[in-house]
N, C-alpha and C. Protein backbone atom coordinates (compact mmCIF):
# COMPACT_ATOMS: atom_id res chain seq x y z
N UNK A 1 25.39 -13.42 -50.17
CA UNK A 1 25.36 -13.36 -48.72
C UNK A 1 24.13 -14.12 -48.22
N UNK A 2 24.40 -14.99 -47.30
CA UNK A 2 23.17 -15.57 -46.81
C UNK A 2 22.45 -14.85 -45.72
N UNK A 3 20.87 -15.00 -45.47
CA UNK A 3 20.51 -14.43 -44.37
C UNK A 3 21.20 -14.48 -43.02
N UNK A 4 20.99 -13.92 -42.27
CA UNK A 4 21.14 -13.79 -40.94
C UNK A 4 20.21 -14.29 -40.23
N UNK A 5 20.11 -16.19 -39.56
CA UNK A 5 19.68 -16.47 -38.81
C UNK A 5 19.73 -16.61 -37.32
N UNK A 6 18.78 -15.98 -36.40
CA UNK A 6 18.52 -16.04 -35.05
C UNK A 6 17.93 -17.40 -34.41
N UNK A 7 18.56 -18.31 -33.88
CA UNK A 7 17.84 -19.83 -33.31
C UNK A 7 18.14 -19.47 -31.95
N UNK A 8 16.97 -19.75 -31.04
CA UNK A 8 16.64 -19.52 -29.74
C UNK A 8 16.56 -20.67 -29.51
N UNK A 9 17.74 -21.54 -28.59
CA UNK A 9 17.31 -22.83 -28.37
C UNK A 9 16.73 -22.53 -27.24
N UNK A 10 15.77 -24.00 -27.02
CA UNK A 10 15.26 -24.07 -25.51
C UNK A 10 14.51 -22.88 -24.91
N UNK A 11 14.21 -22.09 -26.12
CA UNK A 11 13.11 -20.86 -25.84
C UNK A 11 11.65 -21.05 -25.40
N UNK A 12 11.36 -22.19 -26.12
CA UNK A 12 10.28 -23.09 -25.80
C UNK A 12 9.89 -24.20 -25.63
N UNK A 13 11.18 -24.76 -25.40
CA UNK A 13 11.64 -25.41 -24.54
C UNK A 13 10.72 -26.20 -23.24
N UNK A 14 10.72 -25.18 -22.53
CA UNK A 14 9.67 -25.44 -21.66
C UNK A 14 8.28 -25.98 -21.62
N UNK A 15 7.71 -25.86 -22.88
CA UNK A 15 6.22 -25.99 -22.93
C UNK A 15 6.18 -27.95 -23.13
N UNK A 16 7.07 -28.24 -23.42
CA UNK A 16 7.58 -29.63 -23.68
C UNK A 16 7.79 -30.61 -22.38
N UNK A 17 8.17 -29.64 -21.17
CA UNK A 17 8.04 -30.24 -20.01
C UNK A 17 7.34 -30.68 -19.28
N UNK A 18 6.72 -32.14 -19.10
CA UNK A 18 5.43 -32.17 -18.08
C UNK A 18 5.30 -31.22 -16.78
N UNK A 19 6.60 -31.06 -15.96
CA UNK A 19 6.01 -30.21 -14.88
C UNK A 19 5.62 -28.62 -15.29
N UNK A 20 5.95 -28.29 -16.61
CA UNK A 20 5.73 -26.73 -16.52
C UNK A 20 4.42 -26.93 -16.90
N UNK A 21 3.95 -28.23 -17.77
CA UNK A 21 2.32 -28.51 -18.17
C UNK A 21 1.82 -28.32 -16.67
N UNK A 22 2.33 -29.12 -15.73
CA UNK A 22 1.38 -29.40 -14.67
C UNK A 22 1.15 -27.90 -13.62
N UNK A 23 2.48 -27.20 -13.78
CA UNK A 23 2.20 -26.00 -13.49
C UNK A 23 1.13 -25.06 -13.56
N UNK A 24 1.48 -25.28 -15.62
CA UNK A 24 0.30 -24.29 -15.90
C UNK A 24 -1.21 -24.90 -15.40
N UNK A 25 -1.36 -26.26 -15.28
CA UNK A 25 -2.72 -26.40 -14.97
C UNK A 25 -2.85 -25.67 -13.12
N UNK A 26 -1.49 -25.66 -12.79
CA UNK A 26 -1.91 -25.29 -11.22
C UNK A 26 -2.25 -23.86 -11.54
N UNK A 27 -1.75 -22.80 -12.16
CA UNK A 27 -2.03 -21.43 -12.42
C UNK A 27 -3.66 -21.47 -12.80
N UNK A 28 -3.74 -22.10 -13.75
CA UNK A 28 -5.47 -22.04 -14.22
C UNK A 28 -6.51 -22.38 -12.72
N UNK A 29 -5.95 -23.58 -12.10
CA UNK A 29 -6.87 -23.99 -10.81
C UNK A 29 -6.66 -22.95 -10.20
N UNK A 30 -5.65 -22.24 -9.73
CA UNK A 30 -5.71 -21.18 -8.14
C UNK A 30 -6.20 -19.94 -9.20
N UNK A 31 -6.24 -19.87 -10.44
CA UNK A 31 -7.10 -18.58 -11.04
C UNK A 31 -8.73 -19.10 -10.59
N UNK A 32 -9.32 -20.03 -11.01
CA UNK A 32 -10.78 -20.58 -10.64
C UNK A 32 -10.92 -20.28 -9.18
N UNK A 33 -10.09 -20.68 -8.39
CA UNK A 33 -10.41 -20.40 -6.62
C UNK A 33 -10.45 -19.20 -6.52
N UNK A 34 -9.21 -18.32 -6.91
CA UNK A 34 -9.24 -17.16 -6.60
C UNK A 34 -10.68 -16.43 -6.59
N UNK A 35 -11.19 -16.18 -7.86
CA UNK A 35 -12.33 -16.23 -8.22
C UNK A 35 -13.51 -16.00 -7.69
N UNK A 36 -13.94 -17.04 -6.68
CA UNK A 36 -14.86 -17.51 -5.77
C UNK A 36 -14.46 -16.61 -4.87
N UNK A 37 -13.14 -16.45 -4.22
CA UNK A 37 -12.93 -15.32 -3.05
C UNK A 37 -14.05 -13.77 -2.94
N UNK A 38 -13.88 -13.73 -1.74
CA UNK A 38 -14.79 -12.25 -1.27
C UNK A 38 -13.96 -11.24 -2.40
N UNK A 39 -14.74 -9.98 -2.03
CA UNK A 39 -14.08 -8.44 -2.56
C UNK A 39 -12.54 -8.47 -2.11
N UNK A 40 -13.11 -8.48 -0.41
CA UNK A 40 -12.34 -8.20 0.12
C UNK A 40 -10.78 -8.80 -0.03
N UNK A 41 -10.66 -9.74 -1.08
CA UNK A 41 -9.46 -10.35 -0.72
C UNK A 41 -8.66 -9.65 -2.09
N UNK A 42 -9.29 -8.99 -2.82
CA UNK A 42 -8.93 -8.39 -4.19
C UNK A 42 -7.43 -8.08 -4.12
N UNK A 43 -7.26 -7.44 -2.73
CA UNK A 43 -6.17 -6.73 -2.69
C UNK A 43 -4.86 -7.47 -2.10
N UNK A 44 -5.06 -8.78 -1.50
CA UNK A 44 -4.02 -9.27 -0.48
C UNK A 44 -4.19 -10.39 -1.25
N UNK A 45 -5.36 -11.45 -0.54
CA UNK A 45 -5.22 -12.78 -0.54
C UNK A 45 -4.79 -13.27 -2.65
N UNK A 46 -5.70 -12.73 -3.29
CA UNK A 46 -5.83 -12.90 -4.97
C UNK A 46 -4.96 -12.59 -5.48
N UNK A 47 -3.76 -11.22 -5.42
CA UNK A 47 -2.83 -11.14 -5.82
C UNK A 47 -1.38 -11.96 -5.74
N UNK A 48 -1.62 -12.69 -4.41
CA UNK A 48 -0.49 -12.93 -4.00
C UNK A 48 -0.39 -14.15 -4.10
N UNK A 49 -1.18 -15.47 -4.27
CA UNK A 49 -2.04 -16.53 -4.76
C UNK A 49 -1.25 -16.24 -6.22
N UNK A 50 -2.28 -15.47 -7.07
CA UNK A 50 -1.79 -15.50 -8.39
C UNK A 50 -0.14 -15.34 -8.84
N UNK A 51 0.53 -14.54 -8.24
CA UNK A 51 1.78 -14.47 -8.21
C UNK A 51 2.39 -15.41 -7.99
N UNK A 52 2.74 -15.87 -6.77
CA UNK A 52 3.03 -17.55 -6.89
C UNK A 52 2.78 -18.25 -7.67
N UNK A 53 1.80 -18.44 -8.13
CA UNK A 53 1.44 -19.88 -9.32
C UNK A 53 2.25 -19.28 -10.34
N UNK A 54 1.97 -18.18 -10.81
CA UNK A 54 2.77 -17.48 -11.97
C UNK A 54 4.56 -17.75 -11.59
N UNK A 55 4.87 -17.09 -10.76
CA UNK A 55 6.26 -17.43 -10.38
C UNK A 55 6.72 -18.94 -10.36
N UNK A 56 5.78 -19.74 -10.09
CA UNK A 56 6.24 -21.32 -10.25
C UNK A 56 6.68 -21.57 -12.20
N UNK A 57 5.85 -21.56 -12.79
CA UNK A 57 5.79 -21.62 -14.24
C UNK A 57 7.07 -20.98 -15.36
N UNK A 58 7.07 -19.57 -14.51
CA UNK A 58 8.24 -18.79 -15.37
C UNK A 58 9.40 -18.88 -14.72
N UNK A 59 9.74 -19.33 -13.40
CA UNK A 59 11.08 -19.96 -13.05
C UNK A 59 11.34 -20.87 -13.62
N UNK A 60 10.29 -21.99 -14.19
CA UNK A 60 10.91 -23.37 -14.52
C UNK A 60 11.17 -23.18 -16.20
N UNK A 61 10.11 -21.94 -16.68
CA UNK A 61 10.69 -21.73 -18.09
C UNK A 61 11.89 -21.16 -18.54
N UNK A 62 12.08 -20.07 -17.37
CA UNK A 62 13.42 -19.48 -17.59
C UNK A 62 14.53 -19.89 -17.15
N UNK A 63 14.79 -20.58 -16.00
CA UNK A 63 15.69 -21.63 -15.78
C UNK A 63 16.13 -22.73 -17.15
N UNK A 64 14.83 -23.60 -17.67
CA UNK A 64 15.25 -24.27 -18.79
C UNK A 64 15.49 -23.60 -19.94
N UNK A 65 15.48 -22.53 -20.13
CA UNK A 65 15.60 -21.06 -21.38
C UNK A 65 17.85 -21.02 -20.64
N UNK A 66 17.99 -20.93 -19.82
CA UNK A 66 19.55 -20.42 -19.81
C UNK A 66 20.22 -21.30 -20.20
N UNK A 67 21.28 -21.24 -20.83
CA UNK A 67 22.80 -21.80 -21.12
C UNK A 67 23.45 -21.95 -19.72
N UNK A 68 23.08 -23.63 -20.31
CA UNK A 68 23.45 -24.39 -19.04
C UNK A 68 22.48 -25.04 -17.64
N UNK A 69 23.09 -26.23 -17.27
CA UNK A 69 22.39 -26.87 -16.24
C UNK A 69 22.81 -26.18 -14.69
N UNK A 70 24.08 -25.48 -14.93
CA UNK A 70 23.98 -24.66 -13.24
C UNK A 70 23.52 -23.49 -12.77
N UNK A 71 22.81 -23.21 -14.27
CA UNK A 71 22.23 -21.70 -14.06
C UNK A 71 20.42 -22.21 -13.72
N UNK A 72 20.42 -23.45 -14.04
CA UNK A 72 18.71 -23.74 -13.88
C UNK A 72 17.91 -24.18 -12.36
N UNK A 73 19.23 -24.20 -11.56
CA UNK A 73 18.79 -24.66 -10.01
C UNK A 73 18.82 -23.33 -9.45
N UNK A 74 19.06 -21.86 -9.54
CA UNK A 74 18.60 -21.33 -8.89
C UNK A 74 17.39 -20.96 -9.00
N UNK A 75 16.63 -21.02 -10.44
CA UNK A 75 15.26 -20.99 -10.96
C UNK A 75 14.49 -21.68 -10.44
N UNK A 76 14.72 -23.13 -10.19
CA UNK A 76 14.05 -23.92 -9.62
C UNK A 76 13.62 -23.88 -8.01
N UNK A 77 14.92 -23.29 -7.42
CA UNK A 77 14.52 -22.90 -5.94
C UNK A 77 13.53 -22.22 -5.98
N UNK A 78 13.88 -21.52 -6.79
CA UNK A 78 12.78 -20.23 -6.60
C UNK A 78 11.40 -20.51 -6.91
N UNK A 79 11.10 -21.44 -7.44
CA UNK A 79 9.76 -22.50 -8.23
C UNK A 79 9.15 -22.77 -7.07
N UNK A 80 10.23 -23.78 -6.33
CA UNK A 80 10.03 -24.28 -4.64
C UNK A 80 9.15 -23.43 -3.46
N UNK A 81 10.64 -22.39 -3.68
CA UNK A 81 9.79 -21.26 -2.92
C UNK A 81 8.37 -20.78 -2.94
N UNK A 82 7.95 -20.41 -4.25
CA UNK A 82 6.71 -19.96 -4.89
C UNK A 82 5.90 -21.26 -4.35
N UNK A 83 5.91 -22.82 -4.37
CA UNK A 83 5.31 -23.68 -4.12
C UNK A 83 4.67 -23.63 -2.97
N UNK A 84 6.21 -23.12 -1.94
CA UNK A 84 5.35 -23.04 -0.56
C UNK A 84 4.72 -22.07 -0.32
N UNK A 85 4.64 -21.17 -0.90
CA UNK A 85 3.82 -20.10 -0.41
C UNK A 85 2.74 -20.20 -0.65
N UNK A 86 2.24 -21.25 -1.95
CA UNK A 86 0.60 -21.76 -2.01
C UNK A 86 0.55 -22.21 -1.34
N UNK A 87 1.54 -23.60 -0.76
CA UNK A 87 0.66 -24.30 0.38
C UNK A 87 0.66 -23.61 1.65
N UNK A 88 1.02 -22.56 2.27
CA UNK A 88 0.94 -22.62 3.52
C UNK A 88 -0.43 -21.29 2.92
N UNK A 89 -0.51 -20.38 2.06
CA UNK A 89 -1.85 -19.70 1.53
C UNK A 89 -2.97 -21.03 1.66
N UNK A 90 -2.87 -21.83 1.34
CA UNK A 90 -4.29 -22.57 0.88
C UNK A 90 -4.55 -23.42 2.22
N UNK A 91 -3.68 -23.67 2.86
CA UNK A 91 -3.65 -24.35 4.17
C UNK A 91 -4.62 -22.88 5.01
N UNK A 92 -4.40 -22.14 4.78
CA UNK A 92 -5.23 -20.77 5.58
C UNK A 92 -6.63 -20.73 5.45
N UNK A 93 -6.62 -20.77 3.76
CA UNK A 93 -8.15 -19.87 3.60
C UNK A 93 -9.06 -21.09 4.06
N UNK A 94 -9.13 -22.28 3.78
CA UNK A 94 -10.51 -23.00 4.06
C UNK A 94 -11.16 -22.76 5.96
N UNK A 95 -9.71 -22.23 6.79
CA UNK A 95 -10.20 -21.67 7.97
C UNK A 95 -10.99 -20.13 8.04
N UNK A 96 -10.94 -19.29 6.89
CA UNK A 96 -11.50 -17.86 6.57
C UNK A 96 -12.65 -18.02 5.65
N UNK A 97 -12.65 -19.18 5.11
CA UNK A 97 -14.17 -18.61 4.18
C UNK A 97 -14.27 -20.22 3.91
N UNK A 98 -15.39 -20.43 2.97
CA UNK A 98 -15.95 -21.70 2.96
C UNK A 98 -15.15 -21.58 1.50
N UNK A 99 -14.27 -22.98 1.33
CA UNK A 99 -13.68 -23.52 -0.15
C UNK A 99 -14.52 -24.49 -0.12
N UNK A 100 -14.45 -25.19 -1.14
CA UNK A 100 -14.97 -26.64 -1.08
C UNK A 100 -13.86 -27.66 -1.29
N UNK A 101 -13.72 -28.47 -0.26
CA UNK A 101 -13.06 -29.32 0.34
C UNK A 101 -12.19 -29.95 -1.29
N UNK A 102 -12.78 -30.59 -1.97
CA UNK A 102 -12.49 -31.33 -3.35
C UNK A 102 -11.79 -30.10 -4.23
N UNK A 103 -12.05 -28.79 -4.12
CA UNK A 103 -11.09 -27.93 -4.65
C UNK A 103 -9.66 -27.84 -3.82
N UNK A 104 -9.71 -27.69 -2.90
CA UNK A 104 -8.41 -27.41 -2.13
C UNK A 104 -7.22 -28.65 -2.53
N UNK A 105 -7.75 -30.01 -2.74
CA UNK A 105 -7.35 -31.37 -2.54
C UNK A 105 -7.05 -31.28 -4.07
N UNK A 106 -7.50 -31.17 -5.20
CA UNK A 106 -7.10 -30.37 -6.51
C UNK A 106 -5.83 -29.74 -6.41
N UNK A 107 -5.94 -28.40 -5.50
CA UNK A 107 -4.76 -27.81 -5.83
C UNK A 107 -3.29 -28.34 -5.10
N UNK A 108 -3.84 -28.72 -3.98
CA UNK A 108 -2.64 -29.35 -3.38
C UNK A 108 -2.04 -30.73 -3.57
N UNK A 109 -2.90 -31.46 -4.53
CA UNK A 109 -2.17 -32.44 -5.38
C UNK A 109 -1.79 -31.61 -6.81
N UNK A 110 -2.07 -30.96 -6.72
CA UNK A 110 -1.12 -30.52 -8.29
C UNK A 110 0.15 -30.04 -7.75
N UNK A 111 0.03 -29.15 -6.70
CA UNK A 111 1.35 -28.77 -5.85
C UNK A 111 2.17 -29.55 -5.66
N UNK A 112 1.93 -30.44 -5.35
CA UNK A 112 2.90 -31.71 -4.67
C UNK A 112 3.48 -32.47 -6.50
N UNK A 113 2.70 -32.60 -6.97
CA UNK A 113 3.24 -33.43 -8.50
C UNK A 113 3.80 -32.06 -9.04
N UNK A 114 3.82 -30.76 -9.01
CA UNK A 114 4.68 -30.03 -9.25
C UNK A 114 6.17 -29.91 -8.73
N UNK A 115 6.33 -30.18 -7.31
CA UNK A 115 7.11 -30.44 -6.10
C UNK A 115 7.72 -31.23 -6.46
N UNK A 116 7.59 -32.47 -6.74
CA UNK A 116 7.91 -33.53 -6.87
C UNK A 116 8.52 -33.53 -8.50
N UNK A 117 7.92 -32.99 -9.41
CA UNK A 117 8.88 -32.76 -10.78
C UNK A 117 10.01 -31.88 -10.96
N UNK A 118 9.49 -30.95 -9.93
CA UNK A 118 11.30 -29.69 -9.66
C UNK A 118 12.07 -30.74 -9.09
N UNK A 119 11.78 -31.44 -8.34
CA UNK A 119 13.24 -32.26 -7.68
C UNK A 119 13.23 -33.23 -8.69
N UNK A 120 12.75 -33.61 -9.18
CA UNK A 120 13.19 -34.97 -10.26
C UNK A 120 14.37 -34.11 -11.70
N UNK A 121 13.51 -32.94 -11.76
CA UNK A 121 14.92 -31.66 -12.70
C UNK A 121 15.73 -31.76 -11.84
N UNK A 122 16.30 -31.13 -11.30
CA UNK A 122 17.01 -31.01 -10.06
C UNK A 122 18.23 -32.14 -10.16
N UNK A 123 17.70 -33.58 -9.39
CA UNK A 123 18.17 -34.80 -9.73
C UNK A 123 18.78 -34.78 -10.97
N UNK A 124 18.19 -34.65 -12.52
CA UNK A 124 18.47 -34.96 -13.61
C UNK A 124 19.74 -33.73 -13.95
N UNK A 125 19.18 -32.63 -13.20
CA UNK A 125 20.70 -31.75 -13.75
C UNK A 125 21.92 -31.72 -12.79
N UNK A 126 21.74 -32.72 -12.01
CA UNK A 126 22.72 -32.98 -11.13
C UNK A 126 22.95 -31.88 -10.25
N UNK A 127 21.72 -31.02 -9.56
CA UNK A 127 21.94 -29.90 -8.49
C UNK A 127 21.34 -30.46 -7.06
C-alpha cells in the first residue's frame, strides 16, 4: 500500500505573487505608522488601519488558494475594499496629528501599486 499523499495546490501560492509581496510590504509600513500614533488611537484609529492592510493580503491569498478563477474575484473585491479604507484613513490622520509627509507618500504609493496589481489579476482571470 502506498502512502497517503495530501498536495495543497496554490496553498502558497500566493507568496509567489508580486502584489501579495507588495501588500505585505504595505502591512509592515502602516504597522511602522501605526506605531508613532498617540495612546489615544490604540483603540479606533490602530486597529482598524491594521485590519485593512491585513485584510488586503489574506483576500489575495485566499482568493488565489480556491479552485478556480471565479471564486478569486470576490476576494479581490474585498482586497479593493480594504484598499480604500486605508486611503480615505490616511487621507485623515496627517489633518489630526503630525505624520511626516514622505511617510504618508510611502504608503499611498504602495496602495496604489497594490490597486493597480488587483486589477491587473482581475484582467488576467477574466473578472
Amino acid at each position: 500500500m502506498q502512502p497517503f499523499h495530501v498536495t495543497f495546490v496554490g496553498m502558497d501560492g500566493h507568496r509567489k505573487l508580486r502584489v501579495w509581496q507588495d501588500a505585505r510590504l504595505l502591512v509592515l509600513e502602516i504597522y511602522g505608522l501605526t506605531r508613532t500614533l498617540p495612546r489615544d488611537e490604540r483603540f479606533v484609529t490602530v486597529p482598524q488601519l491594521r485590519r485593512a492592510a491585513w485584510s488586503v493580503t489574506n483576500n489575495i491569498a485566499e482568493g488565489n488558494a480556491r479552485r478556480g478563477r471565479p471564486q478569486l474575484s470576490p476576494f479581490l473585491n474585498c482586497a479593493l475594499g480594504s484598499l480604500g479604507e486605508i486611503d480615505a484613513m490616511m487621507s485623515v490622520l496627517p489633518d489630526l496629528y503630525t505624520v511626516p509627509p514622505a511617510r504618508i507618500a510611502a504608503i499611498d504609493s504602495l496602495r496604489i501599486w497594490v490597486t493597480r496589481g488587483i486589477f491587473r489579476m482581475m484582467r488576467a482571470s477574466g473578472r
